[in-house]
PDB file of N, CA and C in Angstrom:
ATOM      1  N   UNK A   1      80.819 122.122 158.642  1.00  0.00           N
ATOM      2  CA  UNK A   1      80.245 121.090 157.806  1.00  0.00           C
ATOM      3  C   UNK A   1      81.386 120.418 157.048  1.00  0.00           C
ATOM      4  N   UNK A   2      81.310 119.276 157.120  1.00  0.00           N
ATOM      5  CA  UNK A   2      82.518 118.360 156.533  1.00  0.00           C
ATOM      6  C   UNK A   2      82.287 117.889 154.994  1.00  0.00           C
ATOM      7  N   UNK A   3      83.448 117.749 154.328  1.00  0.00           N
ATOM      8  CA  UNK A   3      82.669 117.800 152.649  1.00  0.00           C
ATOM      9  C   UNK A   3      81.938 116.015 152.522  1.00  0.00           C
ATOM     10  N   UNK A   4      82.370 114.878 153.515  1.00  0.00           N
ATOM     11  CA  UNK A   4      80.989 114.090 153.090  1.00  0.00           C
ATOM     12  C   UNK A   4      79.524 114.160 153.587  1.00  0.00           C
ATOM     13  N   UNK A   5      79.541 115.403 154.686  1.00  0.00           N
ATOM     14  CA  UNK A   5      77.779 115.891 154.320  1.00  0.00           C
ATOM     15  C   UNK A   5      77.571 116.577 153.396  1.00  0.00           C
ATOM     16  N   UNK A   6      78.528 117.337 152.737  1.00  0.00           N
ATOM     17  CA  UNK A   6      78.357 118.206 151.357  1.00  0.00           C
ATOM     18  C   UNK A   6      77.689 117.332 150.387  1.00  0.00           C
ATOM     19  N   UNK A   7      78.574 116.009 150.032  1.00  0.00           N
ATOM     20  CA  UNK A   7      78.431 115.490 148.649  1.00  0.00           C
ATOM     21  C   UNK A   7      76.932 114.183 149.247  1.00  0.00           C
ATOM     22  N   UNK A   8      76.716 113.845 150.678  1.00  0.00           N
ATOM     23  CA  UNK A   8      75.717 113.659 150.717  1.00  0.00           C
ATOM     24  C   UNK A   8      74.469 114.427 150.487  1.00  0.00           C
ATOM     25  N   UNK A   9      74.951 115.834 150.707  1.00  0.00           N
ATOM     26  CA  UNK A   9      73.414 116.719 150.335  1.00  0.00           C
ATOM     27  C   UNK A   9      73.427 116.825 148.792  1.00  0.00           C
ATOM     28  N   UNK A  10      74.341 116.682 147.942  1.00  0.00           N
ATOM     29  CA  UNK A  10      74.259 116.598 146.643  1.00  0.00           C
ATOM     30  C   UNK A  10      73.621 115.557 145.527  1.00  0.00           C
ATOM     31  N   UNK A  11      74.039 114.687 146.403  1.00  0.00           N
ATOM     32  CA  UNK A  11      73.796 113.561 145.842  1.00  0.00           C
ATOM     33  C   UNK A  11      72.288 113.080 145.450  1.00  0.00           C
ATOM     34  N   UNK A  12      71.463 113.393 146.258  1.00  0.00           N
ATOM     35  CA  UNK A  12      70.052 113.529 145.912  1.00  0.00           C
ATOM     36  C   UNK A  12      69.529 114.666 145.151  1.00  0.00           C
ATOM     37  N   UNK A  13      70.601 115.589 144.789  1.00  0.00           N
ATOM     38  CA  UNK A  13      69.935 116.767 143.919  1.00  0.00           C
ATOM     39  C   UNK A  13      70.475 116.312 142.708  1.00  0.00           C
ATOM     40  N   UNK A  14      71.466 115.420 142.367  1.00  0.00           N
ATOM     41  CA  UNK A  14      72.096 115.023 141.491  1.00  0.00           C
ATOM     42  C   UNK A  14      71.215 113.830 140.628  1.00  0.00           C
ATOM     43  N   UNK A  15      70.811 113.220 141.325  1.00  0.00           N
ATOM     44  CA  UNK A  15      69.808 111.843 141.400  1.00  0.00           C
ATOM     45  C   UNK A  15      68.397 112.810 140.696  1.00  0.00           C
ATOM     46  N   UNK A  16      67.656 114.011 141.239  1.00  0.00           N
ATOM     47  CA  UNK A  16      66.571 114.359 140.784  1.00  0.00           C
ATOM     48  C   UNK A  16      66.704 114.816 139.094  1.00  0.00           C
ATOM     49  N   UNK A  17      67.780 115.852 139.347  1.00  0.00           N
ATOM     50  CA  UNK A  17      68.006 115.995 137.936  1.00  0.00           C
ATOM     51  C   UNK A  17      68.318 115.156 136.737  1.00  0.00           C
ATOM     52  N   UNK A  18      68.841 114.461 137.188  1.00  0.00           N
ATOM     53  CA  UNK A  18      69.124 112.716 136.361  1.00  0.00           C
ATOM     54  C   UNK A  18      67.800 112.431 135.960  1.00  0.00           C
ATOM     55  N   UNK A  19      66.958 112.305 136.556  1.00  0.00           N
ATOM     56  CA  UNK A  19      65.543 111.900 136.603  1.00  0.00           C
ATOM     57  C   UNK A  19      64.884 112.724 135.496  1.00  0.00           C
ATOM     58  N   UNK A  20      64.842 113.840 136.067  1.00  0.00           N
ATOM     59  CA  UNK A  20      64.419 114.403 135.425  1.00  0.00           C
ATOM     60  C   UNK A  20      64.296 114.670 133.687  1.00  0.00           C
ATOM     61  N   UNK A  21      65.927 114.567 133.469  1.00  0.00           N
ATOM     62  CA  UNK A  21      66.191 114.265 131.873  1.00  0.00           C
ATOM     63  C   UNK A  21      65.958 113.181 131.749  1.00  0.00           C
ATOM     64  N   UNK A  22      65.765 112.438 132.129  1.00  0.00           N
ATOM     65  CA  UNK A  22      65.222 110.742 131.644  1.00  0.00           C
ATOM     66  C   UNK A  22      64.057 111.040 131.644  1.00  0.00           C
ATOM     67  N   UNK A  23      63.147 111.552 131.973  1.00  0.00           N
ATOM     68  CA  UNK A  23      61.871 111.846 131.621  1.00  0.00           C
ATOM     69  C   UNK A  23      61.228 112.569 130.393  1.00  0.00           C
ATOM     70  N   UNK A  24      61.724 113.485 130.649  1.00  0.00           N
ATOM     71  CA  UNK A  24      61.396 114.583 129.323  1.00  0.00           C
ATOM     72  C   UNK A  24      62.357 114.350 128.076  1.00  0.00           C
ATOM     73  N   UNK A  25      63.772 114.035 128.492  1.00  0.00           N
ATOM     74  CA  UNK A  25      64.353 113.592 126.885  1.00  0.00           C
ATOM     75  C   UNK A  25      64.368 112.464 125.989  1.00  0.00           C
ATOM     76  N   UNK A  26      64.135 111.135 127.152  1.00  0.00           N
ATOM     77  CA  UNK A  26      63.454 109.847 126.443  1.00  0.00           C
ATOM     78  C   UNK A  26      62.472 109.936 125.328  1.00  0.00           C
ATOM     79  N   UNK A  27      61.139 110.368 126.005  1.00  0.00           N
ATOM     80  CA  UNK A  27      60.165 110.581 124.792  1.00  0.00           C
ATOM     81  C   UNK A  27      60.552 111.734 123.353  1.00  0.00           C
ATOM     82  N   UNK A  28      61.297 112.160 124.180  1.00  0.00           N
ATOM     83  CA  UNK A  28      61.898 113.186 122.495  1.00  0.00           C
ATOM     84  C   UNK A  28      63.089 112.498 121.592  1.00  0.00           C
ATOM     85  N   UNK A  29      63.793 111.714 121.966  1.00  0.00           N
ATOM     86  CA  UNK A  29      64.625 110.928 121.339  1.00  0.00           C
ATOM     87  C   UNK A  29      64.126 109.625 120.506  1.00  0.00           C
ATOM     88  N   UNK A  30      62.767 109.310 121.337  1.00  0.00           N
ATOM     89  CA  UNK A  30      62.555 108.135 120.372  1.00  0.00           C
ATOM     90  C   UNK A  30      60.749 108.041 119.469  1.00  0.00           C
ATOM     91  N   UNK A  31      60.955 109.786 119.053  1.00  0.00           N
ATOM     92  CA  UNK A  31      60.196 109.461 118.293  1.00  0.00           C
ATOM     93  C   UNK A  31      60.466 108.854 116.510  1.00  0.00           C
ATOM     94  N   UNK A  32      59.115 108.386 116.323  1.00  0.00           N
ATOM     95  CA  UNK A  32      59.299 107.880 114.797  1.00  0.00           C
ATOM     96  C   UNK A  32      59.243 109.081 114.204  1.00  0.00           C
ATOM     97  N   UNK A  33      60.380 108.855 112.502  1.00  0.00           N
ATOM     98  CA  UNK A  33      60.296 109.618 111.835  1.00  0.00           C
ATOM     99  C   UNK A  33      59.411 109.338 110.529  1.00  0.00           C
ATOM    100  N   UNK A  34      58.378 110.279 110.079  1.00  0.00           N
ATOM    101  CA  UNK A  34      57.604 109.547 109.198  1.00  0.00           C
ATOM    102  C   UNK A  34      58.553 109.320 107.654  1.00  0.00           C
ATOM    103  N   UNK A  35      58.139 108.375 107.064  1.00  0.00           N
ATOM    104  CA  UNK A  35      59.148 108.598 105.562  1.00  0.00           C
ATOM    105  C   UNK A  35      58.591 109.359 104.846  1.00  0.00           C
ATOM    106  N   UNK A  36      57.240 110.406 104.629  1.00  0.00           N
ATOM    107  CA  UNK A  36      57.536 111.045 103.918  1.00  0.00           C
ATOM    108  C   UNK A  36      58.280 112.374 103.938  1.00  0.00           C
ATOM    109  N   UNK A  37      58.865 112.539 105.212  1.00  0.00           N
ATOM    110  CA  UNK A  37      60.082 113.386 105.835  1.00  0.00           C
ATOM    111  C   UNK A  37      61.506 113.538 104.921  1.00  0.00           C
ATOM    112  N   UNK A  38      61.636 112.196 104.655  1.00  0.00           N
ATOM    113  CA  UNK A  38      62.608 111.507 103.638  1.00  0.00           C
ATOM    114  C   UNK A  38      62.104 112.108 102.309  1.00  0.00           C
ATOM    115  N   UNK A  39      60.956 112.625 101.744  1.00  0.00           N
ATOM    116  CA  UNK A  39      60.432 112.594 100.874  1.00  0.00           C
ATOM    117  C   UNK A  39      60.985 113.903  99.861  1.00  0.00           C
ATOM    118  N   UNK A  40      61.662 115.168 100.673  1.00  0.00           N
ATOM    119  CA  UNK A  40      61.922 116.482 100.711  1.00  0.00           C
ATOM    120  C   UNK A  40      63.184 116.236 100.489  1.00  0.00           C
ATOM    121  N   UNK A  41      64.302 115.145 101.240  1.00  0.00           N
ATOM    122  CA  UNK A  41      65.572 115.159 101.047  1.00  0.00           C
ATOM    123  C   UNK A  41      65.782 114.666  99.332  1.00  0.00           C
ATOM    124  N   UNK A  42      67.348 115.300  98.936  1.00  0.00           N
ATOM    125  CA  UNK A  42      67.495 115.062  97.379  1.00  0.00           C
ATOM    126  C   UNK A  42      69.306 114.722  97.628  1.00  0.00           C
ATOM    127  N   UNK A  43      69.643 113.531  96.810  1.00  0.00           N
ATOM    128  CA  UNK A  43      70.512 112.879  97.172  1.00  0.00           C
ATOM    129  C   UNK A  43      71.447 113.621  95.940  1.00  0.00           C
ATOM    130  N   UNK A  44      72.915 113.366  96.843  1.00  0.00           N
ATOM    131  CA  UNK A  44      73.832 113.876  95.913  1.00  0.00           C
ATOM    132  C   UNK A  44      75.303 113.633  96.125  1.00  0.00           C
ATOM    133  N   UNK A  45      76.370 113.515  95.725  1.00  0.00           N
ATOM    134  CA  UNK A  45      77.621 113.563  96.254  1.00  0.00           C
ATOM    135  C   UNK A  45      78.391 114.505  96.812  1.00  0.00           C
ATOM    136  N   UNK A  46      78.446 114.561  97.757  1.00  0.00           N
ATOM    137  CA  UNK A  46      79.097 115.795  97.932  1.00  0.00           C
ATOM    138  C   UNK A  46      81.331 115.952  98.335  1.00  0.00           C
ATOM    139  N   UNK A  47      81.371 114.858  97.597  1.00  0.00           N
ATOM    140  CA  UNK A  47      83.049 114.776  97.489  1.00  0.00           C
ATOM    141  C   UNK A  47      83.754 113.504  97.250  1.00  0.00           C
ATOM    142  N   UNK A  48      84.544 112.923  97.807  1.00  0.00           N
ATOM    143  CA  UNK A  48      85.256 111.417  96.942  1.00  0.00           C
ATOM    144  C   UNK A  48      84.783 110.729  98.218  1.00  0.00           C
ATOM    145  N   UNK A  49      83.842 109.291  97.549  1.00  0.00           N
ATOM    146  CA  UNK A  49      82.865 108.841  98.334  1.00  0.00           C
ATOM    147  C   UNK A  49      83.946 107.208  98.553  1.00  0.00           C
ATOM    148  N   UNK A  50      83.821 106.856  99.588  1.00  0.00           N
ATOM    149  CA  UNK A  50      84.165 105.633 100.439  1.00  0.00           C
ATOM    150  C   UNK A  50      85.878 105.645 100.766  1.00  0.00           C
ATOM    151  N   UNK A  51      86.314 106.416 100.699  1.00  0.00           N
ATOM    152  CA  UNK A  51      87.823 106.663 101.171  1.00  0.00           C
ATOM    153  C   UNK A  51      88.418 107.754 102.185  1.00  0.00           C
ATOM    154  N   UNK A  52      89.456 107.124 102.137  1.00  0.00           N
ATOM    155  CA  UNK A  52      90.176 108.780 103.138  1.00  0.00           C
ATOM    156  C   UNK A  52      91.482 109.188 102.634  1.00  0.00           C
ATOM    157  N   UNK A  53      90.775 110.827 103.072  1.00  0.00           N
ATOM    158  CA  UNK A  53      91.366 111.623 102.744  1.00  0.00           C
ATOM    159  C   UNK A  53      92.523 112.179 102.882  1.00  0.00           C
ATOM    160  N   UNK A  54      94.026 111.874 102.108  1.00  0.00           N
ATOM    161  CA  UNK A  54      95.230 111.524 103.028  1.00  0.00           C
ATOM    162  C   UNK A  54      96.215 112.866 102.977  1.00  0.00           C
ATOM    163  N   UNK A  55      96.092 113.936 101.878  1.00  0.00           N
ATOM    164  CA  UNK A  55      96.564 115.159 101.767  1.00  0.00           C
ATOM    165  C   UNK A  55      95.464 115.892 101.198  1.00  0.00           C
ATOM    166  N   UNK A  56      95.824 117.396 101.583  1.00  0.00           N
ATOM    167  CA  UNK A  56      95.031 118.499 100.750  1.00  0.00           C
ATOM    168  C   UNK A  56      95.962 119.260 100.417  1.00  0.00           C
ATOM    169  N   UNK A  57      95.705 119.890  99.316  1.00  0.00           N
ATOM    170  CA  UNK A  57      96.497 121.313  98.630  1.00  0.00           C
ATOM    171  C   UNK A  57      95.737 122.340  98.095  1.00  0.00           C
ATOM    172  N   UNK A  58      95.857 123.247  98.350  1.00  0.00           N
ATOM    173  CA  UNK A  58      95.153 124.408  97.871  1.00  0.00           C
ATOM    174  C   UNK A  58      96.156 125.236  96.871  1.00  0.00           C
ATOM    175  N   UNK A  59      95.499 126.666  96.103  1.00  0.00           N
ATOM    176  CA  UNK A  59      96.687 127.602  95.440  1.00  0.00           C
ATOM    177  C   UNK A  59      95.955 128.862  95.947  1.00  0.00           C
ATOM    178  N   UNK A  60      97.492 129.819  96.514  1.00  0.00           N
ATOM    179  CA  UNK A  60      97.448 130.175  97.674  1.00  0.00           C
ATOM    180  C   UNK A  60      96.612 131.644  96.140  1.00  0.00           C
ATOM    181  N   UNK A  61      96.168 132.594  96.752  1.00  0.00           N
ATOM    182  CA  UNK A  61      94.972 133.744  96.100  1.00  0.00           C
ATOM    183  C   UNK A  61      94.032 133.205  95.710  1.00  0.00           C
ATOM    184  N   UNK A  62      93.657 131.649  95.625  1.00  0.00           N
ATOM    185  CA  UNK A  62      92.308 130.937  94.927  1.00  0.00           C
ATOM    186  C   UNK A  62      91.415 130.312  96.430  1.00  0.00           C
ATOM    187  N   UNK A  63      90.637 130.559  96.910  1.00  0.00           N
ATOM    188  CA  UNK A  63      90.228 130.124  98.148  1.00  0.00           C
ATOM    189  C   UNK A  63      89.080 129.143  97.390  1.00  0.00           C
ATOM    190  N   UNK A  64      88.833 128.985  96.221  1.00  0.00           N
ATOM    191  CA  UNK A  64      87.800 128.024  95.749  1.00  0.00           C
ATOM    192  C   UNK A  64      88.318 126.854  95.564  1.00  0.00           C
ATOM    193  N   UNK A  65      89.773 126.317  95.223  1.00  0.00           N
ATOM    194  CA  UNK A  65      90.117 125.573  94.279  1.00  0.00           C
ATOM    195  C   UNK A  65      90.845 124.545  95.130  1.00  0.00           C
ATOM    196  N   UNK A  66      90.581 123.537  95.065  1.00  0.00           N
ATOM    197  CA  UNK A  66      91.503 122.426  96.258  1.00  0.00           C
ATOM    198  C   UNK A  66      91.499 121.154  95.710  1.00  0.00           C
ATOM    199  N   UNK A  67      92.776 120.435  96.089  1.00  0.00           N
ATOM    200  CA  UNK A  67      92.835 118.928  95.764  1.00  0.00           C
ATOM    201  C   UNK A  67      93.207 117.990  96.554  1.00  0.00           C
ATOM    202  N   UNK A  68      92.387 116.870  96.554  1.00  0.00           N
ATOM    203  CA  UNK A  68      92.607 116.139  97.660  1.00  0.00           C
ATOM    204  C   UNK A  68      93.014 114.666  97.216  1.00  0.00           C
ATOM    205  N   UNK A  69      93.966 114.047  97.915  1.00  0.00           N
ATOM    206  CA  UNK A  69      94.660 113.102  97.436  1.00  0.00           C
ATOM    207  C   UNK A  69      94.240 111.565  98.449  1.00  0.00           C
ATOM    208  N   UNK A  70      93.710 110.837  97.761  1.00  0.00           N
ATOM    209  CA  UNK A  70      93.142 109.780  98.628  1.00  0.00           C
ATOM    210  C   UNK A  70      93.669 108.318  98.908  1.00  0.00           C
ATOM    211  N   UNK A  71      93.974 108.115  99.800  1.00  0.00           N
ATOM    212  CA  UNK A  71      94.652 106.336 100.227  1.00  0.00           C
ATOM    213  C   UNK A  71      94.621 105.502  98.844  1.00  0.00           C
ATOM    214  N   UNK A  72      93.039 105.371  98.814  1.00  0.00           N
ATOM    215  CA  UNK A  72      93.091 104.433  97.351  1.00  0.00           C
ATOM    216  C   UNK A  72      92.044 104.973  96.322  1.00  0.00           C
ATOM    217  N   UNK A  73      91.694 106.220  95.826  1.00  0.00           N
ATOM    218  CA  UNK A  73      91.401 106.526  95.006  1.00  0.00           C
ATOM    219  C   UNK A  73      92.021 107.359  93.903  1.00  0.00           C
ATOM    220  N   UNK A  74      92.770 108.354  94.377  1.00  0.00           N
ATOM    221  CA  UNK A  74      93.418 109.007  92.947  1.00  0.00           C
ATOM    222  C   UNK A  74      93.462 110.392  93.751  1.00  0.00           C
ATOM    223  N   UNK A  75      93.341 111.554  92.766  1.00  0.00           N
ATOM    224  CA  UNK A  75      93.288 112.586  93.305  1.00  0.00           C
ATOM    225  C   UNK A  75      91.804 113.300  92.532  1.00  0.00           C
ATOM    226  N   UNK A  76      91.527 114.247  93.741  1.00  0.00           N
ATOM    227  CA  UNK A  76      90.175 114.799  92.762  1.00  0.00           C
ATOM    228  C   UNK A  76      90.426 116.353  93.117  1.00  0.00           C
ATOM    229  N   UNK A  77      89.740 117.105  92.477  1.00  0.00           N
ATOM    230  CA  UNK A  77      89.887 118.523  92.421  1.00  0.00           C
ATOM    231  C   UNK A  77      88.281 119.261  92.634  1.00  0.00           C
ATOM    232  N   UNK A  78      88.184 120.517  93.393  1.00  0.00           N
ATOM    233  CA  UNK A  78      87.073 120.871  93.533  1.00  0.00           C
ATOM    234  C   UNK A  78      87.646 122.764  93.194  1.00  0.00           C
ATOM    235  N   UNK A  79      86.462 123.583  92.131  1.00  0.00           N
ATOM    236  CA  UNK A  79      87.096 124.698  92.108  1.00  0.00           C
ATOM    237  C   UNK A  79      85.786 125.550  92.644  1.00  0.00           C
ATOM    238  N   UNK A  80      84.886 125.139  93.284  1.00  0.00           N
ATOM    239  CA  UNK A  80      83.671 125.589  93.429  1.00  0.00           C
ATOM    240  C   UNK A  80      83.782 125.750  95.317  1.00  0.00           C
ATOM    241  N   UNK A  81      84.763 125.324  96.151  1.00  0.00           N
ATOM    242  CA  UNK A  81      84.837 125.453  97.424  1.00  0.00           C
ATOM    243  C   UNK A  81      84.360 124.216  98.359  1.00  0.00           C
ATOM    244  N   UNK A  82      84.650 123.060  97.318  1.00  0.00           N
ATOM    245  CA  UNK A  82      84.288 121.564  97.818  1.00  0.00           C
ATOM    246  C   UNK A  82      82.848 121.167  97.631  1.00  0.00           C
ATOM    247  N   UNK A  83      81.718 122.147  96.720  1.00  0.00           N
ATOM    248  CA  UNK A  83      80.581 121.770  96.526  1.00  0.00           C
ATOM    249  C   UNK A  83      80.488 120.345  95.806  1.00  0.00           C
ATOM    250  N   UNK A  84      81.544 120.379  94.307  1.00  0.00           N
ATOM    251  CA  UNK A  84      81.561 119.297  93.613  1.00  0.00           C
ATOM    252  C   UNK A  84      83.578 119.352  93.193  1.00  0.00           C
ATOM    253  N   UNK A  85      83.189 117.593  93.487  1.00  0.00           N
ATOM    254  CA  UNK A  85      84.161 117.445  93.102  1.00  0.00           C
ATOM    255  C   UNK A  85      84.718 116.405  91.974  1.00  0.00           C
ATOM    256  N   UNK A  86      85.655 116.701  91.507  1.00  0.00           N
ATOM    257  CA  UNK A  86      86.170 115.565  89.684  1.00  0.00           C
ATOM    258  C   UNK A  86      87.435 115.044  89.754  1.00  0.00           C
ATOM    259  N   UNK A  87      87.452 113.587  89.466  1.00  0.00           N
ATOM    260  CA  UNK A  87      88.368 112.540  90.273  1.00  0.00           C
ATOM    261  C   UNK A  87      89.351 113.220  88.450  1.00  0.00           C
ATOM    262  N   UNK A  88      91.047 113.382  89.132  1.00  0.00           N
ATOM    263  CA  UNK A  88      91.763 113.866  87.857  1.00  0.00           C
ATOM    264  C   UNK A  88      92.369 113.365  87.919  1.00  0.00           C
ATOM    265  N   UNK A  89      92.977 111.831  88.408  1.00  0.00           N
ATOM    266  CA  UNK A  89      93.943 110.883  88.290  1.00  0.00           C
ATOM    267  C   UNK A  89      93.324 109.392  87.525  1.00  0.00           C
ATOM    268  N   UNK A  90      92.550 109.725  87.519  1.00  0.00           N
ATOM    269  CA  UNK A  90      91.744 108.040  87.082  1.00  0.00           C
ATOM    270  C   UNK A  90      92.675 107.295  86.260  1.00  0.00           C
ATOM    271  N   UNK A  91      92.948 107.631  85.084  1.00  0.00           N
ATOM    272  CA  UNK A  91      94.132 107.255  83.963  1.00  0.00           C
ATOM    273  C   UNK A  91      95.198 106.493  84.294  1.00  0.00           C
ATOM    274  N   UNK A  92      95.774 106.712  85.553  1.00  0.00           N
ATOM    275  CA  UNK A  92      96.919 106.750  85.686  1.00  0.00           C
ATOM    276  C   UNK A  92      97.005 105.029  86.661  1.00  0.00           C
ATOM    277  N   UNK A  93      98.607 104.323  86.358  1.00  0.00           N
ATOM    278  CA  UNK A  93      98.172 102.371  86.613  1.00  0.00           C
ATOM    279  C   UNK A  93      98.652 102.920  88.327  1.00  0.00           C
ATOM    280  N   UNK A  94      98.945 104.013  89.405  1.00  0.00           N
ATOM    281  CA  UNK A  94      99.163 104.038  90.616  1.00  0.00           C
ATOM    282  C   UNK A  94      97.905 105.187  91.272  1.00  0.00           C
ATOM    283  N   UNK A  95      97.061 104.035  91.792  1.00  0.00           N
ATOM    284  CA  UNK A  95      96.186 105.372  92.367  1.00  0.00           C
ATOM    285  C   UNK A  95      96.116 105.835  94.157  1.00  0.00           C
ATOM    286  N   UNK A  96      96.691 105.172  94.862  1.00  0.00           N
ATOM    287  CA  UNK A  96      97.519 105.287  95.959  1.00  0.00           C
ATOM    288  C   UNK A  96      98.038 106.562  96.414  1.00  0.00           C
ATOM    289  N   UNK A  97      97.391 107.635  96.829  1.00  0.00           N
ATOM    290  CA  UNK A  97      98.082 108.973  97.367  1.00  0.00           C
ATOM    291  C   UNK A  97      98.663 109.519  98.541  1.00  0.00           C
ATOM    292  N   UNK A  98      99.842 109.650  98.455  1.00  0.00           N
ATOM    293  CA  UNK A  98     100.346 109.831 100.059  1.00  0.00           C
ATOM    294  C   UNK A  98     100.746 111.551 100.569  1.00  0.00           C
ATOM    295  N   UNK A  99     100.824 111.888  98.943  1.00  0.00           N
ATOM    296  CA  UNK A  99     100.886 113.569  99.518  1.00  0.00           C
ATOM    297  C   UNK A  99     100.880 114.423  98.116  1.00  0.00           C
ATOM    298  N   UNK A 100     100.672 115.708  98.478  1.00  0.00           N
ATOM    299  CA  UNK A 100     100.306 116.680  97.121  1.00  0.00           C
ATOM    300  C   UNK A 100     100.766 117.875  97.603  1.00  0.00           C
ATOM    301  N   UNK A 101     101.340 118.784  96.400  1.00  0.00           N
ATOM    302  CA  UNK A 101     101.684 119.939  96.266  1.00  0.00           C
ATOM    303  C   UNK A 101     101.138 120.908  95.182  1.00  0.00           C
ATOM    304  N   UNK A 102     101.219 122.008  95.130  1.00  0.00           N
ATOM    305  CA  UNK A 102     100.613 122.464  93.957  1.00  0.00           C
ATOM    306  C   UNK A 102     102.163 123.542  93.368  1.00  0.00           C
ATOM    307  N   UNK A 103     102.720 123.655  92.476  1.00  0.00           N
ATOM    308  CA  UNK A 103     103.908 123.947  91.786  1.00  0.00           C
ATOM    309  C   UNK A 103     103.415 125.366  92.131  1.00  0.00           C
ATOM    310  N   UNK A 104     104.508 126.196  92.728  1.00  0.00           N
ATOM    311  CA  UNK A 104     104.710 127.661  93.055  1.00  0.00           C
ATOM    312  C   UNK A 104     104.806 128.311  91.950  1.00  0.00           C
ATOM    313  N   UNK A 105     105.353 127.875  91.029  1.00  0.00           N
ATOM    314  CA  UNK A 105     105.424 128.230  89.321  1.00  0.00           C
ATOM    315  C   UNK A 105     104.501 128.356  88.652  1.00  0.00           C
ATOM    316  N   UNK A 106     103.999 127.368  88.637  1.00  0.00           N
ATOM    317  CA  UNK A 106     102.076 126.809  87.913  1.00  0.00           C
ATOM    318  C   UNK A 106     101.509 126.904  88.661  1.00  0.00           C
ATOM    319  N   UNK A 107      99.940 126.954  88.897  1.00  0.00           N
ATOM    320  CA  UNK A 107      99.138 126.546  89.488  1.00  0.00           C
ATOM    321  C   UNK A 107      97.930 125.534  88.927  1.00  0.00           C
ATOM    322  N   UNK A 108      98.595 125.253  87.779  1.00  0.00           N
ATOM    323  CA  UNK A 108      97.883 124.326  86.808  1.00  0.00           C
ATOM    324  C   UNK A 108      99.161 122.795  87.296  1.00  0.00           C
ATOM    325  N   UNK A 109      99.880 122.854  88.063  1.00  0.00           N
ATOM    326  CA  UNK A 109     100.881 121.593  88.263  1.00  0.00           C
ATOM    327  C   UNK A 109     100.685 121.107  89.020  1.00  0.00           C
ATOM    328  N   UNK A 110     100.440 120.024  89.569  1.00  0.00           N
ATOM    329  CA  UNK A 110     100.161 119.569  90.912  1.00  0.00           C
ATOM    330  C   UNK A 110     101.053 118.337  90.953  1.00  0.00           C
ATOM    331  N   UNK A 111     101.998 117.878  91.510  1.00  0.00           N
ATOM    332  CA  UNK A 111     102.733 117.345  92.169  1.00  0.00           C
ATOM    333  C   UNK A 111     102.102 116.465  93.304  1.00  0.00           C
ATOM    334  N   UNK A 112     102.607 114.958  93.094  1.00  0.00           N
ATOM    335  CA  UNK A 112     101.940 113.576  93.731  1.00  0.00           C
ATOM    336  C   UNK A 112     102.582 112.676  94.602  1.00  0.00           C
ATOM    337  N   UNK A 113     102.389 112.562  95.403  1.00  0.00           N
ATOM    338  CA  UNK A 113     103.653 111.473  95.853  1.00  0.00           C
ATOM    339  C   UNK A 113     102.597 110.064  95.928  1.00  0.00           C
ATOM    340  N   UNK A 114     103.137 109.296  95.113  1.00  0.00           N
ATOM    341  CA  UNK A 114     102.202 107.817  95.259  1.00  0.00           C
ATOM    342  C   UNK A 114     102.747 106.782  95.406  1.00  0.00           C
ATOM    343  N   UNK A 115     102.087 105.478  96.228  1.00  0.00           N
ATOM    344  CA  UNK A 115     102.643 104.628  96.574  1.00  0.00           C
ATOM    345  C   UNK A 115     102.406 103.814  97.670  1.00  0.00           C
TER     346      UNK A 115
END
């Protein structure tokens, strides 16, 4: 048997199964969702909203505590494991972040590179 009777005998088993998920997964993909579905969800922030995220730093024995340094927002800090997070550069006239460290000395120091 030569492999283009192979991929001819395939080809129609290939074709059924195709079919097949177009059948049964269509109608499951486009059902409506009712809004009071929406009704249960509860809105919240869950980190520094409309930017990206351009460094992270952590302090190394603290697995809760992290800071993240953003293109054009500032830097924010989370000590809860990224549940919530608090923007700690706001103050400052460069909010532009290109990289972060946290001082081996301190762990209250955090070190910025901005610009």
């Amino acid at each position: 048997m030569n492999t283009n009777s192979i991929k001819q005998k395939r080809l129609p088993f290939a074709e059924f199964i195709s079919l097949l998920l177009i059948i049964f997964l269509v109608p499951a993909l486009s059902q409506d969702i009712s809004p009071d579905q929406y009704d249960q969800l509860k809105y919240r922030h869950i980190g520094p909203v409309g930017n990206r995220v351009v460094s992270v730093a952590g302090i190394p024995g603290n697995p809760l505590t992290y800071y993240a340094g953003a293109a054009s927002g500032g830097i924010w800090k989370t000590i809860d494991g990224g549940l919530n997070w608090q923007p700690i550069f706001d103050g400052q006239p460069v909010h532009a972040i290109g990289a972060l460290a946290v001082a081996s000395s301190d762990p209250n120091v955090v070190w910025a590179g901005t610009g």
